[in-house]
C-alpha atoms as a PDB file:
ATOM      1  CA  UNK A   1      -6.716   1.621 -12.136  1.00  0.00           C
ATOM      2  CA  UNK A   2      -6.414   5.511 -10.475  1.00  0.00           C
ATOM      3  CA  UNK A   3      -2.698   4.931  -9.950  1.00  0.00           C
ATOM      4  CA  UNK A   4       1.031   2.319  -9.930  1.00  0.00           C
ATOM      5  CA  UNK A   5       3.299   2.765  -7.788  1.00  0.00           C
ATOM      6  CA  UNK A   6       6.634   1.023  -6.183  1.00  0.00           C
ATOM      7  CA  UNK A   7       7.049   1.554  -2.367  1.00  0.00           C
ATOM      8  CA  UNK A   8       9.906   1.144  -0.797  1.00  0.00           C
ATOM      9  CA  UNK A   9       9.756   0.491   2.761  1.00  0.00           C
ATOM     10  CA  UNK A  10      11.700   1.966   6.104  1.00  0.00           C
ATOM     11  CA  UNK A  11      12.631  -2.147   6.632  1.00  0.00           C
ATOM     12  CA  UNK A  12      13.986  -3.221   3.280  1.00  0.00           C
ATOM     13  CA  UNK A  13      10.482  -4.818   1.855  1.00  0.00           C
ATOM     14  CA  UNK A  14       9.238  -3.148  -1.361  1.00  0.00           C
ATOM     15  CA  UNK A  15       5.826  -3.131  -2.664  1.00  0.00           C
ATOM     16  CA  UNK A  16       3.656  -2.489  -5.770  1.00  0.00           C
ATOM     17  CA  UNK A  17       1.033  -1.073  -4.714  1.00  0.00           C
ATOM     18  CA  UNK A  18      -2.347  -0.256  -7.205  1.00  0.00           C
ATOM     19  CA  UNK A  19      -5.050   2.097  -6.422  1.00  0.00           C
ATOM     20  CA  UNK A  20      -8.341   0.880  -8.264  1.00  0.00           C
ATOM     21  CA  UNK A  21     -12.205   1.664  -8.984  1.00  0.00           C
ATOM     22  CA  UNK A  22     -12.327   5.049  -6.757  1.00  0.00           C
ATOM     23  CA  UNK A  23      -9.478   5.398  -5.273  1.00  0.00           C
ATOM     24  CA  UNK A  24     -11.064   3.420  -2.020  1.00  0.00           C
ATOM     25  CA  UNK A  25      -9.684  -0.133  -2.942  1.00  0.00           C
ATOM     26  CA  UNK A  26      -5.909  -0.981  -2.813  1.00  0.00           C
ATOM     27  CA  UNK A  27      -3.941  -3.843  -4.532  1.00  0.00           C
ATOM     28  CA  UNK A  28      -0.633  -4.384  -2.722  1.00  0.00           C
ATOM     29  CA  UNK A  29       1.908  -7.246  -3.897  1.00  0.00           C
ATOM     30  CA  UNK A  30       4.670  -7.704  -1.635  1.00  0.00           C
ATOM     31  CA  UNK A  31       8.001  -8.124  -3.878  1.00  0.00           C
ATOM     32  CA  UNK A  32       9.214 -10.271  -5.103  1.00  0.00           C
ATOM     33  CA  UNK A  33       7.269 -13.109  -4.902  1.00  0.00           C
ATOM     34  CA  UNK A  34       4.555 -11.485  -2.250  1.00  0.00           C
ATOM     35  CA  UNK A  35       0.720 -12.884  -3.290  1.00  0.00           C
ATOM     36  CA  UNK A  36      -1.710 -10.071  -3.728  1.00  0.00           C
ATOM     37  CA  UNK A  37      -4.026  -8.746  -1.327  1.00  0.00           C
ATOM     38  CA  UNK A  38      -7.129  -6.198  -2.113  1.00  0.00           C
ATOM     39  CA  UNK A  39      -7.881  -3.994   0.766  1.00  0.00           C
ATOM     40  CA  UNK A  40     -10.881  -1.211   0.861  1.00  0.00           C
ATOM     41  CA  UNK A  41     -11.673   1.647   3.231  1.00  0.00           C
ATOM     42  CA  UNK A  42     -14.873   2.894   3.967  1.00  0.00           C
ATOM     43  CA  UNK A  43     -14.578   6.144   2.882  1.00  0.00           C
ATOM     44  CA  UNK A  44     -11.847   8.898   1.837  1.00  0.00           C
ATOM     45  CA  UNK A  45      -8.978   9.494   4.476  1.00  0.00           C
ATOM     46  CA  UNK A  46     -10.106   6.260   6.256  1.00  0.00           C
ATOM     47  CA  UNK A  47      -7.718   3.349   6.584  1.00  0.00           C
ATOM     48  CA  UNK A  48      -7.867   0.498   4.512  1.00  0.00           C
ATOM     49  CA  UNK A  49      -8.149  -2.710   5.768  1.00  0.00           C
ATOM     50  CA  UNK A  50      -7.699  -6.175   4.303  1.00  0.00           C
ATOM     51  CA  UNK A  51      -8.100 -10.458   5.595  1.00  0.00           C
ATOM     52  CA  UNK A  52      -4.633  -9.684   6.719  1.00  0.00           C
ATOM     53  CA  UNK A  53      -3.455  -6.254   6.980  1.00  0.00           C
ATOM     54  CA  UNK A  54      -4.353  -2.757   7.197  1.00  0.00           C
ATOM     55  CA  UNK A  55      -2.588   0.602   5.762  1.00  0.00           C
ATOM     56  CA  UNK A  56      -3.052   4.038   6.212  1.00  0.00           C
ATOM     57  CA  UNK A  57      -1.957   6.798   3.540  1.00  0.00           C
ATOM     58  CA  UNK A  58      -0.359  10.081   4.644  1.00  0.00           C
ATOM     59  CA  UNK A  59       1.395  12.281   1.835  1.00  0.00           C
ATOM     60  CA  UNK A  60       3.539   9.882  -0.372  1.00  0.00           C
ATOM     61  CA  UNK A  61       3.846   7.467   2.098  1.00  0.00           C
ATOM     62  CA  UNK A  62       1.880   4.053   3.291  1.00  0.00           C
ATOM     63  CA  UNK A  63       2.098   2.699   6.614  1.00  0.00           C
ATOM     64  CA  UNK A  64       0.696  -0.868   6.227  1.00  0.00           C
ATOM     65  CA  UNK A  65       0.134  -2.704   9.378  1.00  0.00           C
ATOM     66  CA  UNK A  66       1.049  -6.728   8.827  1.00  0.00           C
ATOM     67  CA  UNK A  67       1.488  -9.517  11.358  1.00  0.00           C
ATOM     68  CA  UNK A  68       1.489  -7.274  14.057  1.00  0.00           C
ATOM     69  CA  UNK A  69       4.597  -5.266  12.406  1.00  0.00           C
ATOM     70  CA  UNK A  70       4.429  -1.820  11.214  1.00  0.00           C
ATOM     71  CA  UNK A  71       6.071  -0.898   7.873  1.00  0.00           C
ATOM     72  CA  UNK A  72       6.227   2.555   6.970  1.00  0.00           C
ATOM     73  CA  UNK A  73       6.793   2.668   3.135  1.00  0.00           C
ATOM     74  CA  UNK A  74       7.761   5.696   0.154  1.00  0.00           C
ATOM     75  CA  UNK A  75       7.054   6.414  -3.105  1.00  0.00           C
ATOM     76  CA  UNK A  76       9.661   5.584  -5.601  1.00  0.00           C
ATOM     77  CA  UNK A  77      11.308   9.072  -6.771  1.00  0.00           C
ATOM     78  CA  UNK A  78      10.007   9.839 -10.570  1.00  0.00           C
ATOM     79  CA  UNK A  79      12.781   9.822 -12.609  1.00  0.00           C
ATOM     80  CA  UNK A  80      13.553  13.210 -14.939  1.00  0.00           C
END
């Protein structure tokens, strides 16, 4: 695992969200009860897509594509 983090999304849904292998694979669980789904892109700066959603990372922030709804989701700020 590259990196953990929470999201927390523009419509009130949260994620946890896992970056694996080389950065190119993704493991979002949708909380709290969401099942896990692994989604891969191609290459760096490509989007990753999944059986049923895509996402596309900008910055701190995820904009994952479900059901035909966009969420646009934010790191969790680190705590000092």
């Amino acid at each position: 695992m590259i990196a953990q983090r929470i999201m927390y999304c523009d419509d009130g849904a949260r994620a946890d969200v896992d970056f694996i292998d080389d950065g190119l694979k993704m493991a979002v669980t949708w909380l709290p009860n969401g099942r896990t789904e692994i989604l891969r892109a191609q290459r760096t700066g490509e989007e990753f897509r999944g059986d049923q959603s895509r996402a596309v990372v900008a910055g701190g922030a995820i904009a994952f594509m479900r059901r035909g709804k966009i969420s646009v989701c934010h790191r969790t700020p680190e705590k000092r």
